[in-house]
Protein backbone atom coordinates (compact mmCIF):
# COMPACT_ATOMS: atom_id res chain seq x y z
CA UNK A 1 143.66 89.18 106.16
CA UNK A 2 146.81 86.88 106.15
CA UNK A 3 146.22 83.91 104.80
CA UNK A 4 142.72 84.61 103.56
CA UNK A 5 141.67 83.42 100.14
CA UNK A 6 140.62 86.19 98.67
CA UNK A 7 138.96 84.46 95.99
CA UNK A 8 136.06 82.82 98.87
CA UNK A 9 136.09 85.88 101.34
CA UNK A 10 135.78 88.49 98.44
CA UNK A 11 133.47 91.68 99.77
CA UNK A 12 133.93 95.10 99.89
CA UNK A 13 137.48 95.54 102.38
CA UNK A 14 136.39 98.62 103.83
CA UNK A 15 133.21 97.81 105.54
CA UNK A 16 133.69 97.94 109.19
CA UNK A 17 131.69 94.89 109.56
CA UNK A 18 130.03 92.11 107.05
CA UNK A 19 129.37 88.46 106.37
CA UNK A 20 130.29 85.65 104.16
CA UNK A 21 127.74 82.73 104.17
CA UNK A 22 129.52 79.76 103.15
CA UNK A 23 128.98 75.88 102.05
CA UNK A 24 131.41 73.78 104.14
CA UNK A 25 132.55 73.10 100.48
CA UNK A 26 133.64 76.82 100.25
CA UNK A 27 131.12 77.95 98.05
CA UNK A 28 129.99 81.43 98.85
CA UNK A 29 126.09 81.26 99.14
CA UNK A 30 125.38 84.65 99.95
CA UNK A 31 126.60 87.76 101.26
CA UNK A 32 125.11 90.19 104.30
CA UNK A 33 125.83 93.51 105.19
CA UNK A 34 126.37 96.69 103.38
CA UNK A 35 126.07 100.41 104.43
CA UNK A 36 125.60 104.30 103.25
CA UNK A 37 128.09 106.71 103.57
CA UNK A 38 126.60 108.16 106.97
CA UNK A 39 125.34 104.81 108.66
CA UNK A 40 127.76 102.39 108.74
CA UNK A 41 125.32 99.48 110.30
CA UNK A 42 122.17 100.73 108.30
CA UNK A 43 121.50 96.90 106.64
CA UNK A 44 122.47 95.04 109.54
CA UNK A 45 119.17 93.49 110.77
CA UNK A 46 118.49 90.64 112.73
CA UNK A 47 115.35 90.30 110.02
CA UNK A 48 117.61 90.69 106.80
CA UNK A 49 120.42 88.38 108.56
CA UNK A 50 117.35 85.42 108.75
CA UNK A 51 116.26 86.03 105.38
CA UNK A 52 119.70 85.64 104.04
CA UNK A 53 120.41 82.84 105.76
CA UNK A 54 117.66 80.69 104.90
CA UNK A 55 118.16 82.04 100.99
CA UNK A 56 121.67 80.37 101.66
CA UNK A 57 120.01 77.29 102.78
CA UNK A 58 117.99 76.79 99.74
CA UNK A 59 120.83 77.96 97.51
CA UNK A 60 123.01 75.20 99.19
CA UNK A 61 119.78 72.78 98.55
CA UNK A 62 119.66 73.60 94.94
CA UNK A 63 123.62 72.98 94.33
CA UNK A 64 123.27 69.66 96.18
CA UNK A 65 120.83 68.56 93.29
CA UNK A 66 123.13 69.46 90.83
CA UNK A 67 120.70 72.54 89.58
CA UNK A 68 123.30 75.40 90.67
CA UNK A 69 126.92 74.56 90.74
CA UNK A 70 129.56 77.39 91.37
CA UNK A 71 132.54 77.77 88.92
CA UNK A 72 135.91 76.82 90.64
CA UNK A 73 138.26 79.64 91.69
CA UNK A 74 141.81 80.44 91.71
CA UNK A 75 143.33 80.88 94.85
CA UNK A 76 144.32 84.69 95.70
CA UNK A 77 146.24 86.27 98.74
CA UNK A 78 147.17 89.62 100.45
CA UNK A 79 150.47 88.78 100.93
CA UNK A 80 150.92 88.24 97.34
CA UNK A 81 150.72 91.90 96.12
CA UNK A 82 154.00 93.99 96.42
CA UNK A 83 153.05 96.29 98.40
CA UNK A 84 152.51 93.76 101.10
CA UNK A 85 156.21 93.43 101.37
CA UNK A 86 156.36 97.14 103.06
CA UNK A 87 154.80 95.58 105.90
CA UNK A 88 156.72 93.63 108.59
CA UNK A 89 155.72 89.72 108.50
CA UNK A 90 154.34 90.14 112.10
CA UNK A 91 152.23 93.28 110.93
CA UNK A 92 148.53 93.00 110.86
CA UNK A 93 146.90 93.18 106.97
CA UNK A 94 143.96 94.83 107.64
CA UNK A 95 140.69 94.28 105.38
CA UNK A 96 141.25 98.06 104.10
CA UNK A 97 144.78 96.74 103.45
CA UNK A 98 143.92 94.89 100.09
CA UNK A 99 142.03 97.95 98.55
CA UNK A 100 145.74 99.67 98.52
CA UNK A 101 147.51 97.22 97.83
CA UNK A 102 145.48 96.43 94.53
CA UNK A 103 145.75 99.86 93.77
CA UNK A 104 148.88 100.14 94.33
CA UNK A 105 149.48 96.82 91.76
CA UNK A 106 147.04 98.96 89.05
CA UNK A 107 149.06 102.32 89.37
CA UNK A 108 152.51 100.09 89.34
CA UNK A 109 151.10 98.62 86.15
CA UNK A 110 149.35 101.94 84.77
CA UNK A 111 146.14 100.52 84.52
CA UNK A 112 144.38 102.54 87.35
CA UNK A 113 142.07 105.40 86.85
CA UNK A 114 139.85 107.96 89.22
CA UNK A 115 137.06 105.50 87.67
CA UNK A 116 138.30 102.77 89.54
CA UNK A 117 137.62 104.59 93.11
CA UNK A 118 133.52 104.15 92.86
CA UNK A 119 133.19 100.74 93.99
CA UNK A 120 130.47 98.58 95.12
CA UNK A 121 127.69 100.92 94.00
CA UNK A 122 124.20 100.96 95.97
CA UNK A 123 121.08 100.02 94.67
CA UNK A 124 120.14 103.61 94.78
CA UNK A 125 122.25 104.11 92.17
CA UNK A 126 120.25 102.58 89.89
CA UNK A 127 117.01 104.41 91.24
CA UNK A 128 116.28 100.98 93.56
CA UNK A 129 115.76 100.98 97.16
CA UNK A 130 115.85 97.87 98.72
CA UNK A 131 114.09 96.62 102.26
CA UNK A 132 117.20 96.00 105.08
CA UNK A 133 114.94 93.45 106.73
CA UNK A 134 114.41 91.46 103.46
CA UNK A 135 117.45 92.65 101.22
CA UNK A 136 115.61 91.32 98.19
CA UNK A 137 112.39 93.59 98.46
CA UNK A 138 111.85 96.50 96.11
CA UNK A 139 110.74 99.96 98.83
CA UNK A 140 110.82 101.92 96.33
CA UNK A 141 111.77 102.94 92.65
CA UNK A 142 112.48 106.47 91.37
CA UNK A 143 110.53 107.15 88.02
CA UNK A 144 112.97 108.26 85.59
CA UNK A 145 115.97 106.04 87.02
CA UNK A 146 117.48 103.18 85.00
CA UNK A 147 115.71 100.71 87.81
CA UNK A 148 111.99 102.65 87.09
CA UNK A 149 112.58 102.39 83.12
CA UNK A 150 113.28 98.43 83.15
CA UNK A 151 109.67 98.59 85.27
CA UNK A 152 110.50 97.60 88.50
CA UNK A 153 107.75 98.92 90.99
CA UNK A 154 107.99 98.80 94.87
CA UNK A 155 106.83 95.39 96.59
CA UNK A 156 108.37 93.25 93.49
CA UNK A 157 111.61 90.91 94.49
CA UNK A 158 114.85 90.91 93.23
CA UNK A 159 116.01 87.29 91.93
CA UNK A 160 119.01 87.83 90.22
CA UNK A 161 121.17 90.77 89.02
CA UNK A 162 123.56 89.85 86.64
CA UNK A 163 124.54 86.52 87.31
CA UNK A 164 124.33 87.16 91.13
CA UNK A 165 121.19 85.62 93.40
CA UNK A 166 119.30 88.29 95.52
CA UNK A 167 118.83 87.94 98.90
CA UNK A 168 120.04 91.37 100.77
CA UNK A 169 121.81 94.24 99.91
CA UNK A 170 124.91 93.03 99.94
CA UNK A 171 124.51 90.33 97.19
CA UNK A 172 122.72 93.64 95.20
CA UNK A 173 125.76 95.77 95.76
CA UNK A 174 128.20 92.27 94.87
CA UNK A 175 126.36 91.98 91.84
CA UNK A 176 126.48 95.64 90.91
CA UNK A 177 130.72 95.58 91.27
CA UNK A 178 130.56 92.74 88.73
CA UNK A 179 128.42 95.35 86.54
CA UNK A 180 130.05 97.03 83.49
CA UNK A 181 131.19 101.08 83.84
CA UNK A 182 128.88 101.45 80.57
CA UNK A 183 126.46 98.51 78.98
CA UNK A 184 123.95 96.92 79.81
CA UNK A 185 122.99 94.96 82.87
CA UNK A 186 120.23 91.71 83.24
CA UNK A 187 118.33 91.65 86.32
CA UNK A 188 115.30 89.27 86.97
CA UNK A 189 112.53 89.97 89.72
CA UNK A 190 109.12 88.45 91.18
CA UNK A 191 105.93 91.23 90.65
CA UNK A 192 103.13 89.33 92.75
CA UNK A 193 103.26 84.96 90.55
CA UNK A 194 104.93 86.86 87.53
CA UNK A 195 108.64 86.08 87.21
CA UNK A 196 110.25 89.13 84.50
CA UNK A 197 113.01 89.71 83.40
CA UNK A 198 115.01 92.89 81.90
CA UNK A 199 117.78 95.00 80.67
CA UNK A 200 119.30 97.70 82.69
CA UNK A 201 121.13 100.36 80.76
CA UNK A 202 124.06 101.57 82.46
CA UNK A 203 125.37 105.39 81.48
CA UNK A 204 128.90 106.58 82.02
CA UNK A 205 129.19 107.66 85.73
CA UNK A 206 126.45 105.45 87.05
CA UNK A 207 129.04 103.97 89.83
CA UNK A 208 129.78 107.07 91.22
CA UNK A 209 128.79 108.21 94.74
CA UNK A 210 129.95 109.15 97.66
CA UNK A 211 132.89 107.16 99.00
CA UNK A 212 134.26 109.51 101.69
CA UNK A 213 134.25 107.13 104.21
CA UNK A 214 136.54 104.59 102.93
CA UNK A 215 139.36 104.25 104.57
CA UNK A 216 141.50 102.74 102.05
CA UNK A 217 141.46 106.21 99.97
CA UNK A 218 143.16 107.85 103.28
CA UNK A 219 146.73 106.48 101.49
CA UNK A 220 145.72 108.23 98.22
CA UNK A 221 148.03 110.97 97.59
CA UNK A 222 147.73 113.99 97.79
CA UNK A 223 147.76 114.54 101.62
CA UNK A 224 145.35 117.48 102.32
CA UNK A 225 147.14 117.72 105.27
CA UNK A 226 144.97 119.69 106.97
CA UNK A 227 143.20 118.67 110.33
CA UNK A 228 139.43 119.68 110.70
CA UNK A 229 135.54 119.03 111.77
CA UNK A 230 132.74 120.73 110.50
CA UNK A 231 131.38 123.94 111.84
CA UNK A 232 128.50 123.64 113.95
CA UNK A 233 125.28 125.26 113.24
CA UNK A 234 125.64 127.94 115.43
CA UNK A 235 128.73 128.67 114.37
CA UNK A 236 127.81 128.71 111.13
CA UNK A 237 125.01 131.17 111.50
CA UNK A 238 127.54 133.49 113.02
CA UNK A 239 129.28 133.67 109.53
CA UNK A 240 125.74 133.28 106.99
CA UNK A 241 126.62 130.39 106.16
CA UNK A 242 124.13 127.69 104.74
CA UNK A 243 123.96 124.39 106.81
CA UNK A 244 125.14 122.42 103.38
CA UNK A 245 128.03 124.47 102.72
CA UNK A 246 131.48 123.47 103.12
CA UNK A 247 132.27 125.22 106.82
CA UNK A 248 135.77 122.97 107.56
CA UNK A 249 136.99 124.57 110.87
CA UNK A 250 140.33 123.70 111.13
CA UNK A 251 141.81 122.36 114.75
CA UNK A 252 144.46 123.68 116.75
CA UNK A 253 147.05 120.56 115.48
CA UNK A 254 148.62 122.45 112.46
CA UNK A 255 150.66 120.08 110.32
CA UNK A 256 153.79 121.50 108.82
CA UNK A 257 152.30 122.01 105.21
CA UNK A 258 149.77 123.88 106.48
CA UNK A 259 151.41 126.08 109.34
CA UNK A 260 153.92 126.82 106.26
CA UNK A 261 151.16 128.04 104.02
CA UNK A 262 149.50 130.18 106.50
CA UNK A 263 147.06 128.50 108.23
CA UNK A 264 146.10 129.28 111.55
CA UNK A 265 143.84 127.26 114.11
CA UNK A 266 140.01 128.03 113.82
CA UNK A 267 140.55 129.04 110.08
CA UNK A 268 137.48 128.08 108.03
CA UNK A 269 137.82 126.52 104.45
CA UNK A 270 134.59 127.07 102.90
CA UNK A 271 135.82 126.90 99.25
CA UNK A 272 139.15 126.16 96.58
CA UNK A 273 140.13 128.25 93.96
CA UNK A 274 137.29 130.85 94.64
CA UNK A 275 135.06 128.08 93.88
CA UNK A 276 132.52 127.74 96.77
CA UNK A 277 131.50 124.13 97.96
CA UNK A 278 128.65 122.25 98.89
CA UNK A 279 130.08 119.17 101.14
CA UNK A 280 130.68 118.15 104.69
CA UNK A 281 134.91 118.23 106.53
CA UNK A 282 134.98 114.46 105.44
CA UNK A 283 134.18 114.84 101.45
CA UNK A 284 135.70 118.08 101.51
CA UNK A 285 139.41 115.83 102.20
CA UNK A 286 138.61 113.39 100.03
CA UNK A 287 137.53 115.52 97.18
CA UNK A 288 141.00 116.75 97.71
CA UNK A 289 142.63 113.61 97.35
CA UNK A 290 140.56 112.68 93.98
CA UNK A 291 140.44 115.68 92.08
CA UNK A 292 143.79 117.50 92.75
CA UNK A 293 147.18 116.35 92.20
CA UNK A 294 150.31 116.31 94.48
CA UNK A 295 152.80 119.18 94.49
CA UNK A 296 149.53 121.61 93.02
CA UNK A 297 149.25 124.49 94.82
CA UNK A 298 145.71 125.09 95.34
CA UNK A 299 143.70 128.46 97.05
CA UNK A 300 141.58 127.93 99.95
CA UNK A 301 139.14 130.29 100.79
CA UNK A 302 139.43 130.95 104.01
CA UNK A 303 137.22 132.86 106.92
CA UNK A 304 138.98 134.08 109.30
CA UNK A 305 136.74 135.47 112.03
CA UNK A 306 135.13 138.03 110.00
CA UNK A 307 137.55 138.51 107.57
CA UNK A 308 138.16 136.60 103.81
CA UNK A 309 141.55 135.38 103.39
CA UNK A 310 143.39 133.51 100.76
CA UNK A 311 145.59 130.68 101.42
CA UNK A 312 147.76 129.07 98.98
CA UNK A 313 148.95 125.28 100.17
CA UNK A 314 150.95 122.90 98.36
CA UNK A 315 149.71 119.60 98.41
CA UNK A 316 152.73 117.23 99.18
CA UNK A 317 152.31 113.08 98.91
């Protein structure tokens, strides 16, 4: 990312993989890509990478004519933020790169929050399901969600969320980062020749979701440091436990924080604090890093062949 304005190539920095479609003047006409927490190339399409680019075609059409001109920009850079400096000038910046370092630039300046780790919300959010071989089609709507209350229906279009034009999932998810943590939210959409138009109310929390994948939140301290898979299923039904409960088997590596607290290889976490969870070995490490603090000492419930133990670790930075 050195060298990259971030103000044209301006996407979600921890997808493994996604496009910018551009004007040759720079303007951004559209956006492709986008994933779930488990399937990292589930919008990635051949169909919904055609549709997109002919939306970008007629967007680039309509700004020709004057009809749809995009606000200038100011000019933004990696290499800017201070925490670029830790990094040697010969150093790659990777794309997850500028995640921390803007963090890093909102804790410096106290204006970060746990609120700011649910970014780039999915449609679902909102109750909306879109089509990955035509980003802008409605699959389907869930009754009761913010999407089904506005009256979207499956089959209608998506034209414009915010002040964002529709054309895959990315551009929905784009527009959706834009969107306020509480408020209100216009979105327009095609049902059959009818154009409408509504107001999407947005209720505290509405961004949140899963965001154990990211790998910018691997720098967020605490360190778990702990080193672990899930159980398998057959391994689990050797212990009763449920296929969606936390089973974290831990590996034979032990770090020093954890062979100091009394963890030994094969131990299974299914729980903190005698509180039992319901996650997978990737959430259960990130739920770690969002919702406890560093130096805590925390309990983990531990199995131990047949036996319940109790392990207290200190989480360090």
């Amino acid at each position: 990312m050195r060298g990259v304005d971030l103000s044209v190539f301006d996407f979600d920095y921890d997808l493994s993989w996604h496009a910018v479609l551009l004007g040759a003047d720079g303007n951004v006409l559209g956006r492709f890509g986008g994933r779930d927490a488990d399937t990292p190339a589930k919008y990635q399409t051949l169909a919904g990478l055609k549709h997109s680019l002919a939306a970008a075609l007629q967007l680039h059409k309509a700004q020709q004519n004057g009809n749809d001109k995009t606000p200038p920009r100011k000019q933004s850079f990696a290499e800017s933020y201070s925490a670029a400096s830790k990094r040697t000038e010969t150093a790659c910046i990777h794309c997850h790169h500028v995640n921390e370092f803007r963090r890093d630039q909102m804790q410096r300046e106290g204006g970060w929050s746990l609120d700011d780790v649910w970014v780039y919300p999915r449609p679902e959010n909102l109750g909306l399901t879109l089509d990955a071989e035509q980003g802008d089609r409605v699959v389907s709507v869930l009754a009761n969600s913010p999407a089904g209350k506005v009256g979207l229906k499956a089959k209608d279009v998506l034209r414009r969320i915010g002040k964002v034009p529709i054309a895959s999932v990315a551009d929905a998810q784009y527009a959706l980062q834009q969107a306020p943590k509480k408020g209100e939210l216009a979105i327009v959409w095609q049902n059959g020749e009818r154009e409408k138009r509504g107001i999407i109310v947005l209720q505290d929390g509405w961004r949140k979701t899963d965001v154990s994948w990211r790998w910018s939140l691997k720098s967020l301290s605490p360190n778990p440091s702990i080193i672990g898979e899930d159980l398998d299923l057959e391994g689990r039904k050797r212990l009763g436990l449920k296929p969606e409960q936390l089973a974290y088997r831990h590996m034979n590596f032990l770090t020093p924080t954890a062979r100091h607290a009394g963890l030994l290889a094969n131990d299974v976490i299914v729980g903190i604090d005698d509180q039992m969870l319901t996650m997978n070995a990737r959430q259960f490490e990130t739920h770690v890093r969002l919702y406890c603090k560093v130096g805590q000492e925390i309990t983990l419930n531990v199995l131990r062949g047949n036996e319940r133990v109790k392990v207290k670790l200190k989480l360090p930075e």
